[in-house]
Protein backbone atom coordinates (compact mmCIF):
# COMPACT_ATOMS: atom_id res chain seq x y z
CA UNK A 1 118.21 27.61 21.54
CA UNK A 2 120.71 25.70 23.62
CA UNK A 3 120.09 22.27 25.47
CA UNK A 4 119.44 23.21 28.93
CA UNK A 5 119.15 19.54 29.84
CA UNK A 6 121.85 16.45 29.34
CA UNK A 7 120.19 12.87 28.71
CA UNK A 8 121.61 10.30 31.19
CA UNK A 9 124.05 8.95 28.30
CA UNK A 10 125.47 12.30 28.33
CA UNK A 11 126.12 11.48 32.23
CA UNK A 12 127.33 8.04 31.75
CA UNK A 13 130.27 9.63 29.13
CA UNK A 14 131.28 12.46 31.50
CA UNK A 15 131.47 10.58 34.07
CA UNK A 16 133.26 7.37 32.34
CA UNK A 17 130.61 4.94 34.22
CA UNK A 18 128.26 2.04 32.71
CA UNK A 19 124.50 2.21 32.36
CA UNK A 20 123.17 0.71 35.14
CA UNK A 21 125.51 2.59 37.38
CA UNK A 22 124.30 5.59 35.79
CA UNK A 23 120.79 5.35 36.14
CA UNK A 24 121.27 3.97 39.80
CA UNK A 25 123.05 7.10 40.70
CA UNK A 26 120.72 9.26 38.85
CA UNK A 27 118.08 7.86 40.50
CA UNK A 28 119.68 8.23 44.31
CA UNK A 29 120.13 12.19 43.41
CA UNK A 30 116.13 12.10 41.97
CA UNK A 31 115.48 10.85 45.47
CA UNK A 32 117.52 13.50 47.06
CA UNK A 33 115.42 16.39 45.71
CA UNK A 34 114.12 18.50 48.56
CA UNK A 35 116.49 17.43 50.42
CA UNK A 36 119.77 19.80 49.13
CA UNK A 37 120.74 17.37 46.13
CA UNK A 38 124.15 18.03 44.55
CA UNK A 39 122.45 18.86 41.15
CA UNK A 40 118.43 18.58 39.73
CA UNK A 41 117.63 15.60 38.40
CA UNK A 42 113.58 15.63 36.54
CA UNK A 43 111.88 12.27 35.36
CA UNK A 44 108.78 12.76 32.71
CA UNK A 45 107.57 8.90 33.04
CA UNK A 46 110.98 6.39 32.99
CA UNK A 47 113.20 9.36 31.02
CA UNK A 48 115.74 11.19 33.21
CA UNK A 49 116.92 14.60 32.57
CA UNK A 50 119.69 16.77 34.36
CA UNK A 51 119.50 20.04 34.41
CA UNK A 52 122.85 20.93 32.31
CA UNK A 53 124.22 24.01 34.80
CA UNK A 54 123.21 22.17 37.85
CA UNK A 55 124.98 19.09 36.79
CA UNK A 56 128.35 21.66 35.28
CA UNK A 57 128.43 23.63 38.38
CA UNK A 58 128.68 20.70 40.89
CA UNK A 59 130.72 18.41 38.54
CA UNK A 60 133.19 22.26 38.55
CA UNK A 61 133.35 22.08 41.91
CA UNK A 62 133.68 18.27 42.78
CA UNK A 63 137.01 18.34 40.72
């Protein structure tokens, strides 16, 4: 089966950025949820998953 979710290391490289700026903007879209958030972001205790087409499709179109 394929991953159908990207760790948030997998976000910092595709998006060139550091940790902590990472997880803070992770953490701003989490918030956003309900609210129309450019992709879906889902926490299970302090781990952060992205769902992987939510996350292609915007990072597609934000290009």
């Amino acid at each position: 089966m394929e991953q159908q979710v990207y760790m948030a290391s997998d976000i910092q490289k595709a998006l060139g950025l550091g940790k902590t700026k990472t997880y803070d903007f992770l953490n701003q879209v989490y918030r956003q949820q309900g609210k129309n958030p450019p992709f879906r972001v889902i926490k299970i205790g302090s781990s952060v998953r992205v769902l992987k087409k939510s996350f292609d499709d915007w990072l597609r179109t934000a290009i």
